[in-house]
C-alpha atoms as a PDB file:
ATOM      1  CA  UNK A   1     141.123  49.127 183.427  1.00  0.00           C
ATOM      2  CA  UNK A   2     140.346  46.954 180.510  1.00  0.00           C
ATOM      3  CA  UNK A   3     141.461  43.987 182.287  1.00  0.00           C
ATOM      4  CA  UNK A   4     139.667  44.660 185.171  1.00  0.00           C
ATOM      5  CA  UNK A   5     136.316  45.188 183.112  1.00  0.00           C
ATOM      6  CA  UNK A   6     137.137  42.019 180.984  1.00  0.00           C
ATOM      7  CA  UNK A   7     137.044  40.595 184.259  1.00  0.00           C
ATOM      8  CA  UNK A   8     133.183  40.614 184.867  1.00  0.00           C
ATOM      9  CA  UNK A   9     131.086  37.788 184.045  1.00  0.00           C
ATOM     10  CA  UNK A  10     129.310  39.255 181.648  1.00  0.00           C
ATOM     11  CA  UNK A  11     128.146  36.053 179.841  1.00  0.00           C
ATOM     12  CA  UNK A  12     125.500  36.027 182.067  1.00  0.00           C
ATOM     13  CA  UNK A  13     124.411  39.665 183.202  1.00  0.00           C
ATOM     14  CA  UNK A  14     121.238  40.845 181.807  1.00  0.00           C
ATOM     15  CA  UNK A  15     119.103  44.055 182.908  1.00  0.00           C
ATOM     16  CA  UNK A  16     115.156  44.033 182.739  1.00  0.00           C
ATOM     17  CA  UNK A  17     114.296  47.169 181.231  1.00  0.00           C
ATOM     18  CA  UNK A  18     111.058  49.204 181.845  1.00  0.00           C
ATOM     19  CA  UNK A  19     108.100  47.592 179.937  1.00  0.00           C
ATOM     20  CA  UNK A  20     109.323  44.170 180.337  1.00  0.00           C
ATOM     21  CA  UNK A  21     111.729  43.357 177.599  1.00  0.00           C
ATOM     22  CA  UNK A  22     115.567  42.756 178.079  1.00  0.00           C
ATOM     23  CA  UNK A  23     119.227  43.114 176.644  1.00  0.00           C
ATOM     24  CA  UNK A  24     122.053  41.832 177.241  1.00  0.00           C
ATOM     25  CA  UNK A  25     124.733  43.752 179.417  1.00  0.00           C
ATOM     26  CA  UNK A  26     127.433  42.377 177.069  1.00  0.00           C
ATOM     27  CA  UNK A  27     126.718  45.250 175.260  1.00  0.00           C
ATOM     28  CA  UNK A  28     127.222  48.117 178.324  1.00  0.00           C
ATOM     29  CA  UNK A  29     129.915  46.500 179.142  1.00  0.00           C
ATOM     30  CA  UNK A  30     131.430  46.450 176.089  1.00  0.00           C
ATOM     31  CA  UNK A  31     131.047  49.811 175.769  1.00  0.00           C
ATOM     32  CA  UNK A  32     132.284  50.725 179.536  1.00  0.00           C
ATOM     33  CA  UNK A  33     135.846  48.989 177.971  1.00  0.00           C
ATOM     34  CA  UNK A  34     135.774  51.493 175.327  1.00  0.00           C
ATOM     35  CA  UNK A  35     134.766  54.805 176.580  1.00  0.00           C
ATOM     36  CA  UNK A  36     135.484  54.312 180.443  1.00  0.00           C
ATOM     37  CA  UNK A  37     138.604  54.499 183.043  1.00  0.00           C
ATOM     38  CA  UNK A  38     139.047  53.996 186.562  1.00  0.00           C
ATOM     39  CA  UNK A  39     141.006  56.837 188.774  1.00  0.00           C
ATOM     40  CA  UNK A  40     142.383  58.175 191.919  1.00  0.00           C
ATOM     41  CA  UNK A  41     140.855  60.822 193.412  1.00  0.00           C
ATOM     42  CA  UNK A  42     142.784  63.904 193.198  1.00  0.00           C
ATOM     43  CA  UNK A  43     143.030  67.668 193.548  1.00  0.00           C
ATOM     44  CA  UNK A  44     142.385  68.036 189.825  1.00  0.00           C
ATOM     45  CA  UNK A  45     139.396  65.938 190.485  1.00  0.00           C
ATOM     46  CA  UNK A  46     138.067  66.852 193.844  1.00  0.00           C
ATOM     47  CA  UNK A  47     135.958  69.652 193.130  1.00  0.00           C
ATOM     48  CA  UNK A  48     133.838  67.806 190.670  1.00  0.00           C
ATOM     49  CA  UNK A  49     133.267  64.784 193.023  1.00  0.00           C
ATOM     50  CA  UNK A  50     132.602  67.038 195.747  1.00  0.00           C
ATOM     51  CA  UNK A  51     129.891  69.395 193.846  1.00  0.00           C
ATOM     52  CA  UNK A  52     128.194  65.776 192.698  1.00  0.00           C
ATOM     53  CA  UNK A  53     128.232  64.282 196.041  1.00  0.00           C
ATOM     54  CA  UNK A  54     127.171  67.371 197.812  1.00  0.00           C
ATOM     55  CA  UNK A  55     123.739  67.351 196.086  1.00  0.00           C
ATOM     56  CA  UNK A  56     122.545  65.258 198.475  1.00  0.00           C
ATOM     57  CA  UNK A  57     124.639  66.105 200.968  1.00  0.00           C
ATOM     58  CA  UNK A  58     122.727  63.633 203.827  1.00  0.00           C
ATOM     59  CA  UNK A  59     122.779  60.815 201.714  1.00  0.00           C
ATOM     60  CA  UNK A  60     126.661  60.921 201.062  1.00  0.00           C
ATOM     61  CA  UNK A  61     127.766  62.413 203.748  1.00  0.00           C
ATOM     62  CA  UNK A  62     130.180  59.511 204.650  1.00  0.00           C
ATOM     63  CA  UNK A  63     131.973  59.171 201.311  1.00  0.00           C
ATOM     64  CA  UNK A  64     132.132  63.608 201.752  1.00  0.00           C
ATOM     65  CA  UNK A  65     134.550  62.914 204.878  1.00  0.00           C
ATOM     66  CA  UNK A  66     136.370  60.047 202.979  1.00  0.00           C
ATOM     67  CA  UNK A  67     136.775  62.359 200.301  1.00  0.00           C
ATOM     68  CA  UNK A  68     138.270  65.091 202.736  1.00  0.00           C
ATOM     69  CA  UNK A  69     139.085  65.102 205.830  1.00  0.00           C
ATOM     70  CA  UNK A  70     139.357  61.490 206.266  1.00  0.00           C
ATOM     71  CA  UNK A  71     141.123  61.030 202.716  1.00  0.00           C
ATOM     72  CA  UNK A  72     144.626  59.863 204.037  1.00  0.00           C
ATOM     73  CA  UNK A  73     143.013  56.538 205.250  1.00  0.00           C
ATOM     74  CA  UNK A  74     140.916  55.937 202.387  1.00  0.00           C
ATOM     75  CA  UNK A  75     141.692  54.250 198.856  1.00  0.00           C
ATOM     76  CA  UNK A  76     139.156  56.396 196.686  1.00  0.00           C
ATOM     77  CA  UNK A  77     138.454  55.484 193.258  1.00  0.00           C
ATOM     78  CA  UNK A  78     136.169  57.204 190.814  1.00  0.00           C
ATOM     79  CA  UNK A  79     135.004  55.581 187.624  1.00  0.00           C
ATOM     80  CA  UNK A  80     134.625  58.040 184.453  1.00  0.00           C
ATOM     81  CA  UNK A  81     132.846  57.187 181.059  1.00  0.00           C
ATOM     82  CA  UNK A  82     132.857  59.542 178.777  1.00  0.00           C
ATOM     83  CA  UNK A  83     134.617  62.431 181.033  1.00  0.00           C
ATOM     84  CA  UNK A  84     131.411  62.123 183.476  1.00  0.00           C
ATOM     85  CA  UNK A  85     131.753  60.430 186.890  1.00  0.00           C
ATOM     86  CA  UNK A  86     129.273  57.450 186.986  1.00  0.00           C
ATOM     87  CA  UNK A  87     130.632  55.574 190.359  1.00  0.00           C
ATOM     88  CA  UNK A  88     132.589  56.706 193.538  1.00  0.00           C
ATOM     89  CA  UNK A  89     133.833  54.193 196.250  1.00  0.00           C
ATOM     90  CA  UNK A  90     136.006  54.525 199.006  1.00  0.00           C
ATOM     91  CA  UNK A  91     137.916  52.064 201.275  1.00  0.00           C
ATOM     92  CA  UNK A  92     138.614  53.820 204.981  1.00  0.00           C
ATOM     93  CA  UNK A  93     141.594  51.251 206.455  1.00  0.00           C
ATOM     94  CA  UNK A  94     141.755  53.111 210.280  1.00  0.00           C
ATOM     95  CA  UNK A  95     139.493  50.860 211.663  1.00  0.00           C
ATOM     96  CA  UNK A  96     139.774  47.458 212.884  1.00  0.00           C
ATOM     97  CA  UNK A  97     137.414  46.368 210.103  1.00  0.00           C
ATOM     98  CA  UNK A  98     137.114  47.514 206.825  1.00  0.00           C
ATOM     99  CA  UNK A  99     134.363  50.249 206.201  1.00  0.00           C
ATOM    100  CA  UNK A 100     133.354  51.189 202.921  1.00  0.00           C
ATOM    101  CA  UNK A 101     130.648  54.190 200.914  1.00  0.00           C
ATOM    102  CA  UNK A 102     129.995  54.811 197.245  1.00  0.00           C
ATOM    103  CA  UNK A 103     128.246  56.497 195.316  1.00  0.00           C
ATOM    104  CA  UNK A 104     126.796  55.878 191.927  1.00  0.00           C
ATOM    105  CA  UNK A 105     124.060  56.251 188.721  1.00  0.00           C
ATOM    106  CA  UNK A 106     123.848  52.474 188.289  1.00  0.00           C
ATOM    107  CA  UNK A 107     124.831  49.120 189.929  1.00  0.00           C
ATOM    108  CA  UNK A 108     126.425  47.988 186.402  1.00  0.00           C
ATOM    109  CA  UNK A 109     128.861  50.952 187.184  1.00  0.00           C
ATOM    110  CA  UNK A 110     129.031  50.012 190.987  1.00  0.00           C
ATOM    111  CA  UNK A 111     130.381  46.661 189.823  1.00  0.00           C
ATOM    112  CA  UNK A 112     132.688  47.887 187.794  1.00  0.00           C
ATOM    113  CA  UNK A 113     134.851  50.025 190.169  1.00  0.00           C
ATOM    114  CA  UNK A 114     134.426  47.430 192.815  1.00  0.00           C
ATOM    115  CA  UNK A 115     135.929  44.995 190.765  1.00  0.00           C
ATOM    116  CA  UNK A 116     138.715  47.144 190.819  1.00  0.00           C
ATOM    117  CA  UNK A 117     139.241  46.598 194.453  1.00  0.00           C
ATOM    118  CA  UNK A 118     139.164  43.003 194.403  1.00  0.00           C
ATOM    119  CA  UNK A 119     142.486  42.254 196.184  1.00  0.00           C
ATOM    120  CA  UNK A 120     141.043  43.938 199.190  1.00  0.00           C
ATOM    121  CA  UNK A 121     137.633  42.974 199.165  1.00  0.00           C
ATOM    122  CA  UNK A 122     137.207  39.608 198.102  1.00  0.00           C
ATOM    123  CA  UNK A 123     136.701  37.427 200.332  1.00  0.00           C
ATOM    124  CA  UNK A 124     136.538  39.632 203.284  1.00  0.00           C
ATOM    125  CA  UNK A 125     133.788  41.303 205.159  1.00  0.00           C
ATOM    126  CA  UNK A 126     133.171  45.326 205.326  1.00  0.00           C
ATOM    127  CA  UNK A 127     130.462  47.619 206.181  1.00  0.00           C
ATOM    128  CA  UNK A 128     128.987  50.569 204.797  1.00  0.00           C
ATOM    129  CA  UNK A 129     126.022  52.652 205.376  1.00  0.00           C
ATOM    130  CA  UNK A 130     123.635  53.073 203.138  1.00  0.00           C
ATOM    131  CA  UNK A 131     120.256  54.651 202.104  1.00  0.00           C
ATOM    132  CA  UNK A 132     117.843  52.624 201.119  1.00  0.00           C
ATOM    133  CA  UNK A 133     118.231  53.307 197.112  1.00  0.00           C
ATOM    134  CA  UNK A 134     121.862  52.770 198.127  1.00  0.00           C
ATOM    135  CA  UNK A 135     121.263  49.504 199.689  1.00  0.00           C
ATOM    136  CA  UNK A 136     119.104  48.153 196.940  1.00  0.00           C
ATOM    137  CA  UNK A 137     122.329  49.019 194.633  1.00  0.00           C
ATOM    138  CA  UNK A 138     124.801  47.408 197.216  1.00  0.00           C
ATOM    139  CA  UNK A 139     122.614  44.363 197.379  1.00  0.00           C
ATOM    140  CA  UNK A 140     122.917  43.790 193.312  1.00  0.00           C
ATOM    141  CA  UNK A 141     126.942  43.972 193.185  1.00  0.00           C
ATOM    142  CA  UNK A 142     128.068  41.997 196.249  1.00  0.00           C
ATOM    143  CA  UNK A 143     126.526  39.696 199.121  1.00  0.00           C
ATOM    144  CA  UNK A 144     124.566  41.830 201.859  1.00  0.00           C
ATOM    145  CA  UNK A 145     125.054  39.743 205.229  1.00  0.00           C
ATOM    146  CA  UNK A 146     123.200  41.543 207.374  1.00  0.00           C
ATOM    147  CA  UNK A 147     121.354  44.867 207.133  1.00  0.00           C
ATOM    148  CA  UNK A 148     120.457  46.719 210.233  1.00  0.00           C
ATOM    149  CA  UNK A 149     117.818  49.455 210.268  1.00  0.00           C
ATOM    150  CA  UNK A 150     119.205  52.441 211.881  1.00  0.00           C
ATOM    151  CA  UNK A 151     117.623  56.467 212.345  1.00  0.00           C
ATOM    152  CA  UNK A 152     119.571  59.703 211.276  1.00  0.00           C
ATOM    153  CA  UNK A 153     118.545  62.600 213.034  1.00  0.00           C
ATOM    154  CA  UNK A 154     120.426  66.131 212.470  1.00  0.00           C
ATOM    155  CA  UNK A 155     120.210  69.625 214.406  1.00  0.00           C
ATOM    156  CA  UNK A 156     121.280  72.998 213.134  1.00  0.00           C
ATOM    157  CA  UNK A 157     122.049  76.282 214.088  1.00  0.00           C
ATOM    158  CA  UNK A 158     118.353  77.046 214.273  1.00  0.00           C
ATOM    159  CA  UNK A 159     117.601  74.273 217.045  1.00  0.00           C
ATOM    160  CA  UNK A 160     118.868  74.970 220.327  1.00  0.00           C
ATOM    161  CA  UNK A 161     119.623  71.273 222.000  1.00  0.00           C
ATOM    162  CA  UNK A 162     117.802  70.565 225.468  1.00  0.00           C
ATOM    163  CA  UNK A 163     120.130  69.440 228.371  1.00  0.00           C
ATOM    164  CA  UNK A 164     119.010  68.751 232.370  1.00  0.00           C
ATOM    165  CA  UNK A 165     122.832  67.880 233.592  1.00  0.00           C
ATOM    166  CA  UNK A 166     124.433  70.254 235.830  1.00  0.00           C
ATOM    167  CA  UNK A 167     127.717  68.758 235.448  1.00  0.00           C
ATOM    168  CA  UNK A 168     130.128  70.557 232.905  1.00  0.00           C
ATOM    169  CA  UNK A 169     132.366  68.517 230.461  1.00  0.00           C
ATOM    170  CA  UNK A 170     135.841  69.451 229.726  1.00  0.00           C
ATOM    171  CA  UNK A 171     137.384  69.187 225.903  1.00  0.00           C
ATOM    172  CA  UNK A 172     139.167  66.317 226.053  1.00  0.00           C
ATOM    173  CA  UNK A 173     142.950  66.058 224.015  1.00  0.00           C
ATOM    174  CA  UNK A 174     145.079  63.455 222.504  1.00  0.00           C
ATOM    175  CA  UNK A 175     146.884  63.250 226.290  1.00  0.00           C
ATOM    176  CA  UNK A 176     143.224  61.835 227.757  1.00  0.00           C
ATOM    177  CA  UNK A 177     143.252  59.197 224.526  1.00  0.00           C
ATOM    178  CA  UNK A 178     144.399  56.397 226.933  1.00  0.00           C
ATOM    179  CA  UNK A 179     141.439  56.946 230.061  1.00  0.00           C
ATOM    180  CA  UNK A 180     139.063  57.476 227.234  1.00  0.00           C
ATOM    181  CA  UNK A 181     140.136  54.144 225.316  1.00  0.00           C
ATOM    182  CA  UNK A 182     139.138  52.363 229.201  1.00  0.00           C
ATOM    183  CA  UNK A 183     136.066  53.868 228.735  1.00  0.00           C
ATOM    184  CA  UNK A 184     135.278  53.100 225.259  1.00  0.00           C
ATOM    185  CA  UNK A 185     136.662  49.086 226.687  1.00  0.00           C
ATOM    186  CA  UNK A 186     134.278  48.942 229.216  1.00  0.00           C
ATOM    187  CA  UNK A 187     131.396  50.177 227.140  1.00  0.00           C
ATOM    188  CA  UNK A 188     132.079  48.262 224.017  1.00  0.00           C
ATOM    189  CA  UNK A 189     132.568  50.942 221.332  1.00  0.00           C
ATOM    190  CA  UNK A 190     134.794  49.712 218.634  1.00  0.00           C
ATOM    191  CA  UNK A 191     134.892  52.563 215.972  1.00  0.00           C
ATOM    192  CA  UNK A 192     137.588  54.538 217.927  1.00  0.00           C
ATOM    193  CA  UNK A 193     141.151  54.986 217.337  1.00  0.00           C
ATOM    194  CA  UNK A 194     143.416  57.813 218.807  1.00  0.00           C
ATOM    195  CA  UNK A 195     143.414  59.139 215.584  1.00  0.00           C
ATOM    196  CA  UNK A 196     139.832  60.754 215.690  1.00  0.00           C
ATOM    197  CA  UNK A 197     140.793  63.171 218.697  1.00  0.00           C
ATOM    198  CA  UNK A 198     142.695  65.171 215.945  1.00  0.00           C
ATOM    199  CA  UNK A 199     139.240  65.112 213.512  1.00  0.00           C
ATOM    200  CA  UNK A 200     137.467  67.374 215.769  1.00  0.00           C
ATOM    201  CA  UNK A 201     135.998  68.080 219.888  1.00  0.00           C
ATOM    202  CA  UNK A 202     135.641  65.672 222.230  1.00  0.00           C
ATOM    203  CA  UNK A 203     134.329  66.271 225.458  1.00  0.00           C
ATOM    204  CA  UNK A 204     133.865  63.900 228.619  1.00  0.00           C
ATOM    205  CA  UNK A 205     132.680  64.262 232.425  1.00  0.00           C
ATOM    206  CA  UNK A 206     135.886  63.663 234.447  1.00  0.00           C
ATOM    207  CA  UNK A 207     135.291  62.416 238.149  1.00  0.00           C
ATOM    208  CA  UNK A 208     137.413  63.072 240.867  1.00  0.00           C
ATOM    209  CA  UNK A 209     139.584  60.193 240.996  1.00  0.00           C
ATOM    210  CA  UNK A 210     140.467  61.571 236.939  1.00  0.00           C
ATOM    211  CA  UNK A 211     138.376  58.817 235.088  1.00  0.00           C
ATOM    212  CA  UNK A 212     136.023  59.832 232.291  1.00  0.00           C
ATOM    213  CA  UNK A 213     133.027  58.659 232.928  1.00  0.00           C
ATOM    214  CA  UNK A 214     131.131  59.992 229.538  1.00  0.00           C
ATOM    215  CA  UNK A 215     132.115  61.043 226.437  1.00  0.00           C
ATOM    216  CA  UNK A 216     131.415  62.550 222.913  1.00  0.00           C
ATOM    217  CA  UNK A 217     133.302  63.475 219.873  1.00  0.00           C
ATOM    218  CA  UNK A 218     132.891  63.386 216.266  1.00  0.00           C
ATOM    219  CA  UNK A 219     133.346  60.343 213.627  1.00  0.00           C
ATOM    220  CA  UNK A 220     134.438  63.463 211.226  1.00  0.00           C
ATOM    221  CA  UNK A 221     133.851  67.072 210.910  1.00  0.00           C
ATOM    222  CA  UNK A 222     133.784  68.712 207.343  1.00  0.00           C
ATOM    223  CA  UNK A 223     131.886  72.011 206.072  1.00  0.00           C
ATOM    224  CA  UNK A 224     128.706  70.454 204.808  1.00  0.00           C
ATOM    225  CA  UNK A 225     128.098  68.211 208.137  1.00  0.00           C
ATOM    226  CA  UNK A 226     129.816  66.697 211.017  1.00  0.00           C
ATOM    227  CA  UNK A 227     128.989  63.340 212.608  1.00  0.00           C
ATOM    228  CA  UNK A 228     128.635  62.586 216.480  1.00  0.00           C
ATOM    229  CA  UNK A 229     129.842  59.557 217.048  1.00  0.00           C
ATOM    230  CA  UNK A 230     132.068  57.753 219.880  1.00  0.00           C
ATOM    231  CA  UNK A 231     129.234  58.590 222.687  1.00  0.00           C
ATOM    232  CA  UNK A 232     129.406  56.289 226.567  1.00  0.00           C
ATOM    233  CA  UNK A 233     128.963  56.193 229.450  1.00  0.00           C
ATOM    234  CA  UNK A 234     130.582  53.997 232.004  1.00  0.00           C
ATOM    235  CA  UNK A 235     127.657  52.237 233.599  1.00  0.00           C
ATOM    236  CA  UNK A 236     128.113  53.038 237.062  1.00  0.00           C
ATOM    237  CA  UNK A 237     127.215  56.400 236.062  1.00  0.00           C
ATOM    238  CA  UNK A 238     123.962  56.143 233.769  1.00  0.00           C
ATOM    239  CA  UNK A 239     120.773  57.865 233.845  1.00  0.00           C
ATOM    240  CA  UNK A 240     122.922  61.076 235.340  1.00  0.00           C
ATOM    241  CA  UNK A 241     122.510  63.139 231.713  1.00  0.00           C
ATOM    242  CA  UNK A 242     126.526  63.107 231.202  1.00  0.00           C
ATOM    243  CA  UNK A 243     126.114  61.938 227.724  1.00  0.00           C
ATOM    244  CA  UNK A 244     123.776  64.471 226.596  1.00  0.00           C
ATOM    245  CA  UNK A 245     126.109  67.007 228.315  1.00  0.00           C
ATOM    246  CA  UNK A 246     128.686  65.557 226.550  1.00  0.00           C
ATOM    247  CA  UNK A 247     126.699  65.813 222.932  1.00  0.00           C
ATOM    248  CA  UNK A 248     125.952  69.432 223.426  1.00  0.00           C
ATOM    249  CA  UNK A 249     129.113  70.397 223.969  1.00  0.00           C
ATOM    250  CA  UNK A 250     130.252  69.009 221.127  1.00  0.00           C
ATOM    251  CA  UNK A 251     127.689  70.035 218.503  1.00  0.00           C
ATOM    252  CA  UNK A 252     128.135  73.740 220.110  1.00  0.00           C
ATOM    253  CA  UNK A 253     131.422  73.343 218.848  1.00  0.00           C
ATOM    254  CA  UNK A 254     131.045  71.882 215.846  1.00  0.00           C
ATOM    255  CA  UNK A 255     128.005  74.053 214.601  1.00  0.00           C
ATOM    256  CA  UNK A 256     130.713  77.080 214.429  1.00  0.00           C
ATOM    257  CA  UNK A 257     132.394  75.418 211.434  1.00  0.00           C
ATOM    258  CA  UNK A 258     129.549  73.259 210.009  1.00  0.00           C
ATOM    259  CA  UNK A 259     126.691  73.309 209.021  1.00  0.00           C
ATOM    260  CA  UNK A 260     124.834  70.608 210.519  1.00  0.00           C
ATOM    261  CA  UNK A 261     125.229  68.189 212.895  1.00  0.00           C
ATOM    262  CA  UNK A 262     124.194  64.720 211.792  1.00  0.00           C
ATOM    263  CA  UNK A 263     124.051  61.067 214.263  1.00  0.00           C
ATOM    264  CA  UNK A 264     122.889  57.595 213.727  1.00  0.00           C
ATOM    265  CA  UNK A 265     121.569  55.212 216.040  1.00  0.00           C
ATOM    266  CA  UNK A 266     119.980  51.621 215.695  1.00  0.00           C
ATOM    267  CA  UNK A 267     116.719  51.210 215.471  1.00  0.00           C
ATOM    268  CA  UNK A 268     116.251  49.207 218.442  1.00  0.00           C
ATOM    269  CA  UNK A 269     118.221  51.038 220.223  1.00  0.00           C
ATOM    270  CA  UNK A 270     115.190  52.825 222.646  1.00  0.00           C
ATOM    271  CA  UNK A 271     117.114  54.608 225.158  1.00  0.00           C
ATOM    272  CA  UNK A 272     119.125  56.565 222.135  1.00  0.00           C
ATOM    273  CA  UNK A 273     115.975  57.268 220.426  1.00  0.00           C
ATOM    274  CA  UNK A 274     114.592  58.748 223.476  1.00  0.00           C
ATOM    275  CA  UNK A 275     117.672  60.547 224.729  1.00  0.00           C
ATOM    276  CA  UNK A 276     118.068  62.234 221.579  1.00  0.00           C
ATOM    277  CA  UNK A 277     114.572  63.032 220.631  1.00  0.00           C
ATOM    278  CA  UNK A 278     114.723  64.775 224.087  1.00  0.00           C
ATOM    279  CA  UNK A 279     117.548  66.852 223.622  1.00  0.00           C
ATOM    280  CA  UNK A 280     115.683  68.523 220.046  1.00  0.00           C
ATOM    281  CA  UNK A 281     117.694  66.142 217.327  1.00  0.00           C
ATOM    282  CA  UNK A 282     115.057  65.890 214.628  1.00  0.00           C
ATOM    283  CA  UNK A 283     114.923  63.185 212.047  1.00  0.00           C
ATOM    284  CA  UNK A 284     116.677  63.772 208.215  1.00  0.00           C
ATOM    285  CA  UNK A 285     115.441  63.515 204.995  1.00  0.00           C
ATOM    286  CA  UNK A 286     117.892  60.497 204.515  1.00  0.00           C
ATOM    287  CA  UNK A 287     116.416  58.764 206.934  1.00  0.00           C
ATOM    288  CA  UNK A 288     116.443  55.956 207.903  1.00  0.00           C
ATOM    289  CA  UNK A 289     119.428  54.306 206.503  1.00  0.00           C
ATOM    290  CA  UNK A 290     121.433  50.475 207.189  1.00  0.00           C
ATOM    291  CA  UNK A 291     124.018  49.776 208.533  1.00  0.00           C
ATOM    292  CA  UNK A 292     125.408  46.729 206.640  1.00  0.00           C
ATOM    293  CA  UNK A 293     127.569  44.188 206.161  1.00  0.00           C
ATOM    294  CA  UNK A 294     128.639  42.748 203.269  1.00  0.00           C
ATOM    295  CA  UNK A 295     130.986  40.460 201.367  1.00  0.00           C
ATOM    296  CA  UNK A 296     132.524  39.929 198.417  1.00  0.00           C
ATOM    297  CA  UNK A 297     132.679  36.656 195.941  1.00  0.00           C
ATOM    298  CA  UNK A 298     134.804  37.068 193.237  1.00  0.00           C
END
């Protein structure tokens, strides 16, 4: 940890304070070498990350699922000064690109643990998304390449989701993974592996000649909220309401074991907006939030 710290070019960081005057980080990090150490997430450690994170649950709700049910694919590492967590980040590998989330009280700590992941980030390109705070921090300790706007919207128990489709999806298993990967070809949706059909539901619309020709699942499913993700529809069948028939299945589902139900969407994407605003998906208190990628430097 020392090393790593050492590491920082702190000849030439310096923080404007409130009021206008400055001092030099030197001095932080200086003291960061002395009182603070980098670790693995663990069970000893979980339920203090957890009860941090969870105080704004919306905000980190990513880094929650990295932290639990998605842990075995993720390098977590929590930075500690003085016994008191002051950064989070995680590292999910189960993707064909590397996605990222973190959490944090200040971007001098945000630096410092991802320093500590150097040999995988340097260099390379990764995602996360962020809140805006969270982006403004993300944007201070590495390069930001391009930020896209995108909406979260949520529903719980209390909203009852609005669906015209007479058709009625099936739950899909880990034996329809290979018709559902066709689909997910032909419609372009990259952050799928075979591996998510065992993180919660998926439903699809299966015609008669056995393709799927819409689907839903989850991205991850934990107690404190559970993201839709993974939702097509092959395009000779648009505009038929399979995907919202899809999505309620799902979050019917998934509402039994969590809490909420949470989805995100680009901005520009119209016919999302106005697919889910008609089904009764109302907008969070995160929201919006940026999808981003970033890069490292050294």
């Amino acid at each position: 940890m020392l090393y790593t710290v050492m590491k920082l070019r702190i000849s030439s960081l310096r923080i404007k304070l409130e009021g206008g005057s400055t001092i030099d980080k030197r001095k932080i990090v200086f003291q960061m070498i002395m009182t603070s150490k980098i670790v693995p997430i663990s069970d000893e450690n979980i339920d203090e990350v957890l009860q941090l994170l969870t105080e704004d649950a919306l905000s980190n709700i990513v880094l929650i699922a990295d932290c639990t049910q998605l842990k075995e694919w993720c390098d977590i590492r929590i930075l500690k000064n003085n016994n008191e967590i002051d950064a989070i980040f995680s590292v999910y590998r189960d993707l064909d690109f590397l996605a990222t989330a973190f959490w944090c009280r200040d971007v001098i700590s945000l630096r410092v643990v991802m320093k500590d992941f150097g040999n995988i980030l340097v260099g390379k390109e990764f995602v996360a998304i962020c809140t805006q705070d969270q982006l403004a921090q993300f944007a201070k300790a590495c390069v930001i390449l391009k930020p896209i706007k995108e909406r979260q919207m949520i529903v719980d128990r209390s909203i009852k989701l609005h669906c015209d489709c007479r058709k009625i999806p099936v739950r899909l298993s880990i034996h329809d993974s290979r018709k559902l990967k066709e689909l997910y070809n032909v419609t372009g949706t990259p952050a799928w592996t075979p591996n998510a059909m065992n993180l919660g539901p998926f439903y699809g619309i299966i015609e008669e000649d056995r393709t799927i020709a819409a689907a839903a699942g989850v991205h991850f499913m934990t107690p404190y909220g559970t993201e839709i993700g993974n939702v097509a529809t092959h395009p000779d069948h648009v505009r038929k309401g399979y995907a919202a028939a899809c999505i309620k299945a799902v979050v019917e589902e998934v509402l039994k074991d969590s809490d909420l139900v949470i989805l995100h969407y680009f901005e520009s994407n119209v016919p999302a907006q106005q697919l889910y605003e008609k089904m009764g998906f109302i907008y969070s208190k995160a929201d919006p939030v940026f999808f981003v990628r970033a890069t490292c430097t050294g």
